[in-house]
Every structure is written in C-alpha cells, then in structure tokens.
ModelCIF file with pLDDT and N, C-alpha, C, O atoms, coordinates in Angstrom:
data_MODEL
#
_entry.id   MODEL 
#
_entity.id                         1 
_entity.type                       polymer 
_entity.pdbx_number_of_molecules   1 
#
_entity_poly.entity_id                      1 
_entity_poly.type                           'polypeptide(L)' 
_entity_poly.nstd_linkage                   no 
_entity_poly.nstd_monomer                   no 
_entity_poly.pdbx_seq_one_letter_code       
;(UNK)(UNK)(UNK)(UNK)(UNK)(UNK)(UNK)(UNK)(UNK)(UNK)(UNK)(UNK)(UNK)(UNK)(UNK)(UNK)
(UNK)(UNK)(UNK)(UNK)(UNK)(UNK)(UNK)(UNK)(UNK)(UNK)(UNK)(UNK)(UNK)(UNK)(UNK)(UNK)
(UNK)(UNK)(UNK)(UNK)(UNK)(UNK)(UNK)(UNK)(UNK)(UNK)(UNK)(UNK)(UNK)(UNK)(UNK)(UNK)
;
_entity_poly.pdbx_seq_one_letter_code_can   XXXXXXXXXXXXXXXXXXXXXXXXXXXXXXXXXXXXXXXXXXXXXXXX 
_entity_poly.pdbx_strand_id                 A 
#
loop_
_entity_poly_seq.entity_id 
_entity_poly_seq.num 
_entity_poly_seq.mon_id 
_entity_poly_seq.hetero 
1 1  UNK n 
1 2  UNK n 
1 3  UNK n 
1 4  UNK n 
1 5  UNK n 
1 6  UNK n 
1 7  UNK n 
1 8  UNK n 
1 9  UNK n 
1 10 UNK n 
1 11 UNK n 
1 12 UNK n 
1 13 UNK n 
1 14 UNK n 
1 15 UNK n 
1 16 UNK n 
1 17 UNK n 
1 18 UNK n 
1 19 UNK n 
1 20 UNK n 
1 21 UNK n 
1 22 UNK n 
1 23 UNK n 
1 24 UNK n 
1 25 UNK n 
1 26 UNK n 
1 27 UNK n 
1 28 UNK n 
1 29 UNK n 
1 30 UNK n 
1 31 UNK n 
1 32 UNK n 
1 33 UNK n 
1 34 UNK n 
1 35 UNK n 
1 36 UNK n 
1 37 UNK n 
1 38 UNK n 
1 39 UNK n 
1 40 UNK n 
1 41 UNK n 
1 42 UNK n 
1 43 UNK n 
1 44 UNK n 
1 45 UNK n 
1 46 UNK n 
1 47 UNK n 
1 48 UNK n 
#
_struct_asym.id          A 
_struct_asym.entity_id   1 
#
loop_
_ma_qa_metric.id 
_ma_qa_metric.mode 
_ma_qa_metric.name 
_ma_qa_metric.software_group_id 
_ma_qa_metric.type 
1 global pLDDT . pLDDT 
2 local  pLDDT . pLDDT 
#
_ma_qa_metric_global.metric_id      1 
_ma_qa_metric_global.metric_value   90.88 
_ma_qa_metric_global.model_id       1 
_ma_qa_metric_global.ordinal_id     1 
#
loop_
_ma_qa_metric_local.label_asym_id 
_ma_qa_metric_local.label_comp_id 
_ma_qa_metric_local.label_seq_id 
_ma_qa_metric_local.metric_id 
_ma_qa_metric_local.metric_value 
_ma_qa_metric_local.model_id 
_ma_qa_metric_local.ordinal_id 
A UNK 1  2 84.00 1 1  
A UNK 2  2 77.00 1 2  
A UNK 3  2 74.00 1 3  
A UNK 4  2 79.00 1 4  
A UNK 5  2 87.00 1 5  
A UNK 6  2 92.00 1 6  
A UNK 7  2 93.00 1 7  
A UNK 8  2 94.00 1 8  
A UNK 9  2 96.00 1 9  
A UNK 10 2 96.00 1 10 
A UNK 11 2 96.00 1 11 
A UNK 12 2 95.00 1 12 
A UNK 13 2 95.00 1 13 
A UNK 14 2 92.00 1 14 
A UNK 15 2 91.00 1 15 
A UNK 16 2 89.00 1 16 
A UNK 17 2 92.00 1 17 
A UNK 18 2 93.00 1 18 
A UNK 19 2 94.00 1 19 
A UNK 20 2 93.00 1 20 
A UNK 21 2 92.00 1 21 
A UNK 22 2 94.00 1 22 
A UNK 23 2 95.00 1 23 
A UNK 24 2 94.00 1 24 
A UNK 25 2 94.00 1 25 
A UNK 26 2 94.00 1 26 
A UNK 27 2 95.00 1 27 
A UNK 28 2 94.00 1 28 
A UNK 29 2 93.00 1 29 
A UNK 30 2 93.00 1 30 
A UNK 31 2 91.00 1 31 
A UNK 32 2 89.00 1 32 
A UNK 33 2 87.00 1 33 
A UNK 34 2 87.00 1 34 
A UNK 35 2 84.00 1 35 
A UNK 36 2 83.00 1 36 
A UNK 37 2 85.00 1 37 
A UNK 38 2 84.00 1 38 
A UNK 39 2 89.00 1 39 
A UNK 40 2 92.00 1 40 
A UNK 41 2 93.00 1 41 
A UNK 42 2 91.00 1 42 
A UNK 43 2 93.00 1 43 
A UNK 44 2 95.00 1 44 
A UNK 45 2 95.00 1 45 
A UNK 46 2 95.00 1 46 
A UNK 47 2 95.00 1 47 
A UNK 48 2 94.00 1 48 
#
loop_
_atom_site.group_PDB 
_atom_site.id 
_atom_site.type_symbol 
_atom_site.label_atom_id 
_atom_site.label_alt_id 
_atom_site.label_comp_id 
_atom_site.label_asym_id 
_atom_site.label_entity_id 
_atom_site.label_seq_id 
_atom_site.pdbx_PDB_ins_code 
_atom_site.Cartn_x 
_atom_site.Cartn_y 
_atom_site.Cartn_z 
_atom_site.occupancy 
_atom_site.B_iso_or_equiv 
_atom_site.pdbx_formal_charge 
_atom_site.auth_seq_id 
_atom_site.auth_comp_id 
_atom_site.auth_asym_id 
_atom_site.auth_atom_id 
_atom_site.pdbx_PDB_model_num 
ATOM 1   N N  . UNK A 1 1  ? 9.881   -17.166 -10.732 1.00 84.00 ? 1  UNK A N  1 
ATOM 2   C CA . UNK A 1 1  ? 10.258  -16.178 -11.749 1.00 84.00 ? 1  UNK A CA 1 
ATOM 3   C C  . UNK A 1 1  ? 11.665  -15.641 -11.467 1.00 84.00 ? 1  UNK A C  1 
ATOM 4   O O  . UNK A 1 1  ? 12.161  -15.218 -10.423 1.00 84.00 ? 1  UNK A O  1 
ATOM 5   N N  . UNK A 1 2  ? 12.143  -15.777 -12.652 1.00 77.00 ? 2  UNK A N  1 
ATOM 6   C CA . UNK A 1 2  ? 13.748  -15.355 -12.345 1.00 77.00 ? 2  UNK A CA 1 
ATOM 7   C C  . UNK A 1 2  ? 15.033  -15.934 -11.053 1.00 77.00 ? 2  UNK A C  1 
ATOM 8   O O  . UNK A 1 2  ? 15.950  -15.144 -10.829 1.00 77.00 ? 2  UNK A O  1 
ATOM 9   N N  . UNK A 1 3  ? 15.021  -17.123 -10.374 1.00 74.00 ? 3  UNK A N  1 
ATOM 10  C CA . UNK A 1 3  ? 15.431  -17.025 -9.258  1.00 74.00 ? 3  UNK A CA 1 
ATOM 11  C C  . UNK A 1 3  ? 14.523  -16.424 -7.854  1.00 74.00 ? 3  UNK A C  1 
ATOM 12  O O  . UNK A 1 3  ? 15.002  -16.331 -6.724  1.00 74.00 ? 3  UNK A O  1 
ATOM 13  N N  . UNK A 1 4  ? 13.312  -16.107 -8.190  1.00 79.00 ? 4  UNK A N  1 
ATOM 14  C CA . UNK A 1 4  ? 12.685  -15.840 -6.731  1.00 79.00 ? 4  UNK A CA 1 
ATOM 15  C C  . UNK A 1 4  ? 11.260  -16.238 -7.372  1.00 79.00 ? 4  UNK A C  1 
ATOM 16  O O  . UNK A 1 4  ? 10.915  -17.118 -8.161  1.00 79.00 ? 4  UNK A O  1 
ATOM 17  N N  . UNK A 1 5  ? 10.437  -14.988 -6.546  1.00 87.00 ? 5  UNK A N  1 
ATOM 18  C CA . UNK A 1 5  ? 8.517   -15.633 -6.991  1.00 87.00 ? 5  UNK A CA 1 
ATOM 19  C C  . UNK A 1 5  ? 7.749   -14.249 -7.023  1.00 87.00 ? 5  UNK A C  1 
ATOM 20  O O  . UNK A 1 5  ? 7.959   -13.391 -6.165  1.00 87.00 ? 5  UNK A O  1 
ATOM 21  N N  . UNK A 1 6  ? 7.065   -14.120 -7.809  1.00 92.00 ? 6  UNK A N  1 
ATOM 22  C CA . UNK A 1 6  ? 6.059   -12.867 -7.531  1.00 92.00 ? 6  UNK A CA 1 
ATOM 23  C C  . UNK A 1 6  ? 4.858   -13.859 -7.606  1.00 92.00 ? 6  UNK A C  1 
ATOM 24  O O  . UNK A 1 6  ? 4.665   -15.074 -7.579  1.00 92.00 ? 6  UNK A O  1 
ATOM 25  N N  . UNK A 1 7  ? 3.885   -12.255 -7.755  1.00 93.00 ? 7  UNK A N  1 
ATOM 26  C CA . UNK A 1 7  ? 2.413   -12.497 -6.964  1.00 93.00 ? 7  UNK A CA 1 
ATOM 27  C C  . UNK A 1 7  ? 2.227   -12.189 -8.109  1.00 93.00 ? 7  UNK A C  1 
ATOM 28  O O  . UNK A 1 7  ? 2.963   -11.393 -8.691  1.00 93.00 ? 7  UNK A O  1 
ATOM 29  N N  . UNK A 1 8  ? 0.828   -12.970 -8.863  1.00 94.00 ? 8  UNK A N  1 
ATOM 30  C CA . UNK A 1 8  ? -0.229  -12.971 -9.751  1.00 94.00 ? 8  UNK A CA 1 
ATOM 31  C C  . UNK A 1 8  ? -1.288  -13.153 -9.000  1.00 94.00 ? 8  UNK A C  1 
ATOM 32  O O  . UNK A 1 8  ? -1.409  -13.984 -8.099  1.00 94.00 ? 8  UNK A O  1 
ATOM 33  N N  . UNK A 1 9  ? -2.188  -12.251 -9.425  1.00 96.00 ? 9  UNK A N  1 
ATOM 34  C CA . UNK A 1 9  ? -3.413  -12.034 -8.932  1.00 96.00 ? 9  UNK A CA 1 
ATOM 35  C C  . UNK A 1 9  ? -4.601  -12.268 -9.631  1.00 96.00 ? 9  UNK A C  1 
ATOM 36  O O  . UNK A 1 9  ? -4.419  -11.699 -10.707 1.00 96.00 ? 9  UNK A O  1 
ATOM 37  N N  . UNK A 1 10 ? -5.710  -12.777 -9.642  1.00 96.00 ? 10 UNK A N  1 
ATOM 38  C CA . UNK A 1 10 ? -6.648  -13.338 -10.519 1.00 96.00 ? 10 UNK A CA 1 
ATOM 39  C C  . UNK A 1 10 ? -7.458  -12.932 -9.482  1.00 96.00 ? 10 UNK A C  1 
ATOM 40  O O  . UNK A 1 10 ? -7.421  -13.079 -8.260  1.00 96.00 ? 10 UNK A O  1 
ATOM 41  N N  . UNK A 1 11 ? -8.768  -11.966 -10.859 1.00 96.00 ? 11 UNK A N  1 
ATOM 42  C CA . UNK A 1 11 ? -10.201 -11.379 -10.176 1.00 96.00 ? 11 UNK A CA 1 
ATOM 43  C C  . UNK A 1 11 ? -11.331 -11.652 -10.699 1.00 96.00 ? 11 UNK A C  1 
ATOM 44  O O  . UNK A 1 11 ? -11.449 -11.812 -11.914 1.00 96.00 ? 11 UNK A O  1 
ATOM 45  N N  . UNK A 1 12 ? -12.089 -11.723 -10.060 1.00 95.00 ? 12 UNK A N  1 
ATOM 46  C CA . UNK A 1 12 ? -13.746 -12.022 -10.415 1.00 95.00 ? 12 UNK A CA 1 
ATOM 47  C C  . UNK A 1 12 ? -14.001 -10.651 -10.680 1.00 95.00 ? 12 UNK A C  1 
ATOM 48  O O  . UNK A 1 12 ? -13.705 -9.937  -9.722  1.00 95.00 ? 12 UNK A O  1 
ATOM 49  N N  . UNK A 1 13 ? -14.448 -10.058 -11.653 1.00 95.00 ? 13 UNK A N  1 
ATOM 50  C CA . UNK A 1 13 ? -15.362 -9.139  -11.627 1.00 95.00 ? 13 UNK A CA 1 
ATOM 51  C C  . UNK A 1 13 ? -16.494 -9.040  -11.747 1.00 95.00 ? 13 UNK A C  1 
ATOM 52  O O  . UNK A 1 13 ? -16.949 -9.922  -12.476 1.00 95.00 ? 13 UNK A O  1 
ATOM 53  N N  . UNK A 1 14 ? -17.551 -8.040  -11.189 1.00 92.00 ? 14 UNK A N  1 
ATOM 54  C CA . UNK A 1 14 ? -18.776 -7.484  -11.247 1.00 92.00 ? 14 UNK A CA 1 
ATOM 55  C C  . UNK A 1 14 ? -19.402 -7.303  -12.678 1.00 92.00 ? 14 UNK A C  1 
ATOM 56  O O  . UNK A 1 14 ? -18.770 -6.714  -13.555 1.00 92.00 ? 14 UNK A O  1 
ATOM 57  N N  . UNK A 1 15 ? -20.643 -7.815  -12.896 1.00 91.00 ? 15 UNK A N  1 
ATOM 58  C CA . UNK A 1 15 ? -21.213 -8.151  -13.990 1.00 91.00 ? 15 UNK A CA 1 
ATOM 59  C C  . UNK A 1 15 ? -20.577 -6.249  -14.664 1.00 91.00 ? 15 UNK A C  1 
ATOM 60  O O  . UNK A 1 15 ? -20.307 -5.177  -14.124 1.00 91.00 ? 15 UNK A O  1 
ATOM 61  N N  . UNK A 1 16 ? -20.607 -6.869  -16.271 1.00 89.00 ? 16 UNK A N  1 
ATOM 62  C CA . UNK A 1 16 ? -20.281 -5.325  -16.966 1.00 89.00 ? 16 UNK A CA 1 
ATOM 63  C C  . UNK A 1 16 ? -19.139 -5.193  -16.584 1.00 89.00 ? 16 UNK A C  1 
ATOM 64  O O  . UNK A 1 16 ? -18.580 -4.948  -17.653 1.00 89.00 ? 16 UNK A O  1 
ATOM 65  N N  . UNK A 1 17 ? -18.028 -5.166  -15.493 1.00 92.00 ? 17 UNK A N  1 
ATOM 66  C CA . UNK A 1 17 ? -17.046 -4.580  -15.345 1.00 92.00 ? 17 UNK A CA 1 
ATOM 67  C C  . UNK A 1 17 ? -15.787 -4.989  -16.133 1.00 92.00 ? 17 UNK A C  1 
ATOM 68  O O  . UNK A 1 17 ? -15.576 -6.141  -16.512 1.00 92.00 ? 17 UNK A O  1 
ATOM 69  N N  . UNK A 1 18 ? -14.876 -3.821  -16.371 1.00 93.00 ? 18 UNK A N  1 
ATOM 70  C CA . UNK A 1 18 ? -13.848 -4.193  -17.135 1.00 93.00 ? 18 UNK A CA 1 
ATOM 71  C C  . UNK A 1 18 ? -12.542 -4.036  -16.372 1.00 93.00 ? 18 UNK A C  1 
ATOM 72  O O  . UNK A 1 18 ? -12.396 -3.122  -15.561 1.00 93.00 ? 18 UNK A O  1 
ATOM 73  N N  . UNK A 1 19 ? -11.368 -5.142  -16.694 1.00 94.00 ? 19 UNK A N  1 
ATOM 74  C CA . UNK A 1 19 ? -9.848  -4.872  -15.769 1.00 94.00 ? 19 UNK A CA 1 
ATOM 75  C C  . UNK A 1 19 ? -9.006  -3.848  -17.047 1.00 94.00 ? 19 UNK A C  1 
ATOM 76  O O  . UNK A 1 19 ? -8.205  -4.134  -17.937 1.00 94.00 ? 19 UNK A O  1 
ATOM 77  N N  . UNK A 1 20 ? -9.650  -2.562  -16.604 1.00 93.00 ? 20 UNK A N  1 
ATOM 78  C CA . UNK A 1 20 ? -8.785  -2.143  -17.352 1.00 93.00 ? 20 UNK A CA 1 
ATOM 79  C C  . UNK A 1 20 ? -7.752  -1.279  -16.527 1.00 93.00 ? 20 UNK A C  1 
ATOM 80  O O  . UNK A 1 20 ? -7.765  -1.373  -15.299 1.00 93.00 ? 20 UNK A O  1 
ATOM 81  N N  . UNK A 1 21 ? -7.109  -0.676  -16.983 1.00 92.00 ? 21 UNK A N  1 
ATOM 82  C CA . UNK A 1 21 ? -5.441  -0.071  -16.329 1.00 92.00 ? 21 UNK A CA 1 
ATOM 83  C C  . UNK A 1 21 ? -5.872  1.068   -15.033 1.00 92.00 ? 21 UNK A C  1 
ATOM 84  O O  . UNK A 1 21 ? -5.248  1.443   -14.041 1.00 92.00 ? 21 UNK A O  1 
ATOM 85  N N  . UNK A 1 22 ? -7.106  1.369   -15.518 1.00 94.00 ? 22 UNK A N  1 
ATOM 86  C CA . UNK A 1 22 ? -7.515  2.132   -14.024 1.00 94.00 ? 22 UNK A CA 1 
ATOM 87  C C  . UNK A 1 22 ? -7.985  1.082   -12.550 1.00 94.00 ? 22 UNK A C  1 
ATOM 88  O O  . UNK A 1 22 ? -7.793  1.382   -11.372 1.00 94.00 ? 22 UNK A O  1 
ATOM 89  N N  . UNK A 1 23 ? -8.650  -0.217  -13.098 1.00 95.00 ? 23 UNK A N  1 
ATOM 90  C CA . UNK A 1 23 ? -8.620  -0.506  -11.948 1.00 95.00 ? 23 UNK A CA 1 
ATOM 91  C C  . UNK A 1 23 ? -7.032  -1.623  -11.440 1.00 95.00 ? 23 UNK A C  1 
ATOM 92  O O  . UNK A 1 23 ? -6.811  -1.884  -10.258 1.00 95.00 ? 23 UNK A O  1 
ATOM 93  N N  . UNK A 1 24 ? -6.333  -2.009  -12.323 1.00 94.00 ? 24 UNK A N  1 
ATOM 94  C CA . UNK A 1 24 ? -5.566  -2.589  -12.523 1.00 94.00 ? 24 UNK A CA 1 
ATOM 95  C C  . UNK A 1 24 ? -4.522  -1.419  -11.167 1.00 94.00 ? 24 UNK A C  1 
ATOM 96  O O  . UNK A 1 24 ? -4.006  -1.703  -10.085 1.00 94.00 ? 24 UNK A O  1 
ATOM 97  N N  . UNK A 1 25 ? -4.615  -0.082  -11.978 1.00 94.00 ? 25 UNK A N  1 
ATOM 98  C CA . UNK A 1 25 ? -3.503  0.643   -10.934 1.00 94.00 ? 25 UNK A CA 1 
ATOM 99  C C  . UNK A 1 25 ? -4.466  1.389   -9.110  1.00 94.00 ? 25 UNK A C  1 
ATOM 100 O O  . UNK A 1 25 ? -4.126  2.181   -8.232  1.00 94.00 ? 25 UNK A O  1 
ATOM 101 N N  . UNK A 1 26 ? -5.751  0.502   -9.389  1.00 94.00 ? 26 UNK A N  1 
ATOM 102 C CA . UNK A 1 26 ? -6.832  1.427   -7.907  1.00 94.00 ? 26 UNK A CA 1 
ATOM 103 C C  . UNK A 1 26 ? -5.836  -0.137  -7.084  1.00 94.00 ? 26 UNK A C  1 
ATOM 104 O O  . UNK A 1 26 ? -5.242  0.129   -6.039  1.00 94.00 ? 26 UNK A O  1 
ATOM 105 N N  . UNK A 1 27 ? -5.743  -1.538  -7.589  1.00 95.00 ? 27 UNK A N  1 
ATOM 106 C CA . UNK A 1 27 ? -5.520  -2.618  -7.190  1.00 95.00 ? 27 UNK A CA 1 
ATOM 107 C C  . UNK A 1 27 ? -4.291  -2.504  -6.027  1.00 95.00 ? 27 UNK A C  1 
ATOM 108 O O  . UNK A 1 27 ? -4.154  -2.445  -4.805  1.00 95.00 ? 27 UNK A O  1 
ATOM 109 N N  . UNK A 1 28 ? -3.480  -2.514  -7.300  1.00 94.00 ? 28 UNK A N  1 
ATOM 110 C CA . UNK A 1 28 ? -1.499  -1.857  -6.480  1.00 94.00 ? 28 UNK A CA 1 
ATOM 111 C C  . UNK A 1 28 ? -1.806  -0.765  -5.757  1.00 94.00 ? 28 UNK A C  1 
ATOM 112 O O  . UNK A 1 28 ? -1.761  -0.698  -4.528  1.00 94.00 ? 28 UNK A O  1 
ATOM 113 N N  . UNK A 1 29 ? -2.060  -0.063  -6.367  1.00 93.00 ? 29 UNK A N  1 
ATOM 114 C CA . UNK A 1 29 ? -2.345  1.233   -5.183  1.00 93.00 ? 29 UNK A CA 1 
ATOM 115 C C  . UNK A 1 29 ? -2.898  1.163   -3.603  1.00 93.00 ? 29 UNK A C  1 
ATOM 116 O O  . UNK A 1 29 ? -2.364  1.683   -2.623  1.00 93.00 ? 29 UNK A O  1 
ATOM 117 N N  . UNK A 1 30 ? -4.138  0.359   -3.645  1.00 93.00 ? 30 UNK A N  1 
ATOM 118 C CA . UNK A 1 30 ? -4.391  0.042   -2.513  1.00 93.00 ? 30 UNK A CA 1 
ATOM 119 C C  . UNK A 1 30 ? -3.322  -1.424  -1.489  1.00 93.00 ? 30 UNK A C  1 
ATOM 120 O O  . UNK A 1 30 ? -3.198  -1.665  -0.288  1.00 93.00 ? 30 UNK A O  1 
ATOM 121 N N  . UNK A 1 31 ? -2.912  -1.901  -2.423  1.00 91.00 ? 31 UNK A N  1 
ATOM 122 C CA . UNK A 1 31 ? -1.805  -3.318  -1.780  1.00 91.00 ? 31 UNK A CA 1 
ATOM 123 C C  . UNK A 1 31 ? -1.168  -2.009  -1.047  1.00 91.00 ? 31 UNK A C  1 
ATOM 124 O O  . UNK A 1 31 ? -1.190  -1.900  0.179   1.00 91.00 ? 31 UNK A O  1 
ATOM 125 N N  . UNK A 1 32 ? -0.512  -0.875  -2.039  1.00 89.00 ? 32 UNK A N  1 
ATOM 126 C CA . UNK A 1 32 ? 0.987   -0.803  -1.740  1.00 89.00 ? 32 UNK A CA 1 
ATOM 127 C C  . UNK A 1 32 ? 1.164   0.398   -0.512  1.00 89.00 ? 32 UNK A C  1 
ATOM 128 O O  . UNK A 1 32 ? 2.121   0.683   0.207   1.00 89.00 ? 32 UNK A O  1 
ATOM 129 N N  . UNK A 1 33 ? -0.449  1.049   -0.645  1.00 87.00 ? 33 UNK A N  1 
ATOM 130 C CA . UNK A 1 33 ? -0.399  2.087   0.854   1.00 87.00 ? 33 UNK A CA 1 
ATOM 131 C C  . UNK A 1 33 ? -0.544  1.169   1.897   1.00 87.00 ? 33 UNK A C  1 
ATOM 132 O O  . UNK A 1 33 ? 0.233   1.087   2.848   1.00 87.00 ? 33 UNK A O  1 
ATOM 133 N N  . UNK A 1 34 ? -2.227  -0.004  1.602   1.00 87.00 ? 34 UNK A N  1 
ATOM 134 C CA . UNK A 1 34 ? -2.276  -0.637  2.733   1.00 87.00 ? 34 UNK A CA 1 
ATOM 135 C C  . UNK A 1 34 ? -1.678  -1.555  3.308   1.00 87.00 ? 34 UNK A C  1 
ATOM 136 O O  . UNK A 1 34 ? -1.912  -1.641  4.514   1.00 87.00 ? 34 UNK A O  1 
ATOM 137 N N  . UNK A 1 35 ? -0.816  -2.454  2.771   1.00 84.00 ? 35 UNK A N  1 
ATOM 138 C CA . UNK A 1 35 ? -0.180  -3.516  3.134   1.00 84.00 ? 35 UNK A CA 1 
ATOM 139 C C  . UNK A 1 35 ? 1.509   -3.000  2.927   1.00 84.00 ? 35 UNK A C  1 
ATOM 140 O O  . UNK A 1 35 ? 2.066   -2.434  3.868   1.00 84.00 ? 35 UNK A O  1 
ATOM 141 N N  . UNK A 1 36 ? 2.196   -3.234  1.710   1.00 83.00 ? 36 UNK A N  1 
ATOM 142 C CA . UNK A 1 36 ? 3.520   -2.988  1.583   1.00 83.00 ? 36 UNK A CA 1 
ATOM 143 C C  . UNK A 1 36 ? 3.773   -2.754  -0.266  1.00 83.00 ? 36 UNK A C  1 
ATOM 144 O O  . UNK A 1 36 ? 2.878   -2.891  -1.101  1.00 83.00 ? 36 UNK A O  1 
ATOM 145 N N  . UNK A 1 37 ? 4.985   -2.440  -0.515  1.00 85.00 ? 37 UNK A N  1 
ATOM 146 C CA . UNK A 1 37 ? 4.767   -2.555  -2.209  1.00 85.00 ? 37 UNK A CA 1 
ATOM 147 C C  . UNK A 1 37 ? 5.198   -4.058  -1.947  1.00 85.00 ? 37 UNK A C  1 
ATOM 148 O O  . UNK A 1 37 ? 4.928   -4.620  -3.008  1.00 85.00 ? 37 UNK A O  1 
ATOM 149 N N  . UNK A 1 38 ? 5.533   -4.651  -1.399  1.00 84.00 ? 38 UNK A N  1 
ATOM 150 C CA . UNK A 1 38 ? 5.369   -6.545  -1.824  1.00 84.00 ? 38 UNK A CA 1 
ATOM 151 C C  . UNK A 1 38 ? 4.400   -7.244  -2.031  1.00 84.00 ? 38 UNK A C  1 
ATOM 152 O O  . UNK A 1 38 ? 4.369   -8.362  -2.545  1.00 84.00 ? 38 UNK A O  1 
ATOM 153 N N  . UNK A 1 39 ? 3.543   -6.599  -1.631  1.00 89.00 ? 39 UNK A N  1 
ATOM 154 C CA . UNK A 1 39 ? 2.605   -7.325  -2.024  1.00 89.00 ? 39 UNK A CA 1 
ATOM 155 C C  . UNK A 1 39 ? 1.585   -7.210  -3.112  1.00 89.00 ? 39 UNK A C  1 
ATOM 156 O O  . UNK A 1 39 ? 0.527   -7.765  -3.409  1.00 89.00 ? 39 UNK A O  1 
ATOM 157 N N  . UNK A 1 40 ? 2.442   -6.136  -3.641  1.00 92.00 ? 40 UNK A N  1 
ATOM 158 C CA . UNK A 1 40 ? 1.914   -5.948  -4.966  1.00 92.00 ? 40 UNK A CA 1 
ATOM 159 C C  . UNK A 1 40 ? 2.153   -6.578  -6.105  1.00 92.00 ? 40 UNK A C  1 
ATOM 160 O O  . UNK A 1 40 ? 3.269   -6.728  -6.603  1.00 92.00 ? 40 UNK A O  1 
ATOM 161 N N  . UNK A 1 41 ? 0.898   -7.046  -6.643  1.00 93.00 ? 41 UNK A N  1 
ATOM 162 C CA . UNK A 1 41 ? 0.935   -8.197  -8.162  1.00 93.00 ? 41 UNK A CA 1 
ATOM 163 C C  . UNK A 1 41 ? 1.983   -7.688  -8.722  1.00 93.00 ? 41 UNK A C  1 
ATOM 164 O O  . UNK A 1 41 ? 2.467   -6.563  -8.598  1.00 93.00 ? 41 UNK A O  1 
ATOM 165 N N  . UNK A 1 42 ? 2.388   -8.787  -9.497  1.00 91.00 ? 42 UNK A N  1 
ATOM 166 C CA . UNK A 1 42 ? 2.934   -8.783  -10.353 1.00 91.00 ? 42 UNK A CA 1 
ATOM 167 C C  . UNK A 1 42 ? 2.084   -8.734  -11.847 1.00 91.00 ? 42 UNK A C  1 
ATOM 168 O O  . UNK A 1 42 ? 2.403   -8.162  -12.890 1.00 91.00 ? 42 UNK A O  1 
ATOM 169 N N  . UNK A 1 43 ? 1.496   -9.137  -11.693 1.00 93.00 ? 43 UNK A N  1 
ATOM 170 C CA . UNK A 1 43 ? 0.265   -9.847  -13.400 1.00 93.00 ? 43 UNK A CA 1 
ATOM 171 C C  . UNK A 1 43 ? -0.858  -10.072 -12.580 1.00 93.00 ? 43 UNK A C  1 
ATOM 172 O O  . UNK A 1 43 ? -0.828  -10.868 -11.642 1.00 93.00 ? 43 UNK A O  1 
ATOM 173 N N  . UNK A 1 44 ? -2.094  -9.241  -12.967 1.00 95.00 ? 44 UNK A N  1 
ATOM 174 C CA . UNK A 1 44 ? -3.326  -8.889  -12.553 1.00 95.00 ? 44 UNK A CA 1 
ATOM 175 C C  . UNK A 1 44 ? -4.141  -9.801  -14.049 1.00 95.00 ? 44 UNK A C  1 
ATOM 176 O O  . UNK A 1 44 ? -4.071  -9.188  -15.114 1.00 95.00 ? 44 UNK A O  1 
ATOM 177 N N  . UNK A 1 45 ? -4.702  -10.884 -14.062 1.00 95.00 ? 45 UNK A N  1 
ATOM 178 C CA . UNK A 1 45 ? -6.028  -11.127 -14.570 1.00 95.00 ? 45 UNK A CA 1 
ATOM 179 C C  . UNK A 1 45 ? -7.212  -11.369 -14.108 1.00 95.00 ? 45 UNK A C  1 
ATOM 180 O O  . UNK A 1 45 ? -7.508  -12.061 -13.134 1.00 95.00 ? 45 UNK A O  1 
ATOM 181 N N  . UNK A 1 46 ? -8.112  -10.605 -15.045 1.00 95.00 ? 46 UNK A N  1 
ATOM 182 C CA . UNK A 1 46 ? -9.460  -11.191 -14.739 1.00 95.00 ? 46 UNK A CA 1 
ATOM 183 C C  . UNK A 1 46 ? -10.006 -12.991 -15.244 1.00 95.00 ? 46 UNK A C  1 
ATOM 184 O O  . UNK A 1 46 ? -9.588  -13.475 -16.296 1.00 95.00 ? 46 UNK A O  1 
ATOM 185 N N  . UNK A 1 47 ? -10.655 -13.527 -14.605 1.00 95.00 ? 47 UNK A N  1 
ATOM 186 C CA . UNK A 1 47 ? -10.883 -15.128 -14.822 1.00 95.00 ? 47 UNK A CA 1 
ATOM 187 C C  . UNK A 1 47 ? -12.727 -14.621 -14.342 1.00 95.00 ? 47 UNK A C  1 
ATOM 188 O O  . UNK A 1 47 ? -13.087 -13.666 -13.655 1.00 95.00 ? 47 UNK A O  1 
ATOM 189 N N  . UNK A 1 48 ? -13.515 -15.621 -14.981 1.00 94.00 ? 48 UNK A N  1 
ATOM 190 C CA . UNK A 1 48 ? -15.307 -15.606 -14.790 1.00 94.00 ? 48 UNK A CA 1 
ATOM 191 C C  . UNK A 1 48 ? -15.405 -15.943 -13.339 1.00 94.00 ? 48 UNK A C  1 
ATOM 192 O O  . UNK A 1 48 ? -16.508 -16.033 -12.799 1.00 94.00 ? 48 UNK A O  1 
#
C-alpha cells in the first residue's frame, strides 16, 4: 500500500456477534496499549 504495507486483519466471530465500530475500536485499542500503534490494522474484516 502506497510504497510500504499495512496490516489487515480478518476475524471469526462468535455466533450473533457483530464487527461493529465498537469492537472494531476495543481491537486497535488493545494492539495499540498492548503491543505498539504498529501494529494496529489497518482494515478490520469479519470472514465465517
């Protein structure tokens, strides 16, 4: 992407559950305290 690379992230979710913008931002949030903000997605989908 652009001259470099980000991270796309693809999730299984839990029967009923939805990727919506709350868990989308619990996702980054947890990358970016626990690990670094690099390693935070770029493009979060859900896949079955």
């Amino acid at each position: 992407w652009e001259n470099d690379e980000r991270i796309v992230l693809l999730v299984q979710l839990e029967p009923n559950q939805q990727l919506d913008g709350t868990l989308v931002n619990a996702i980054r949030s947890q990358l970016r305290s626990q690990c670094s903000p690099r390693h935070v997605p770029a493009l979060v989908h859900a896949i079955s």
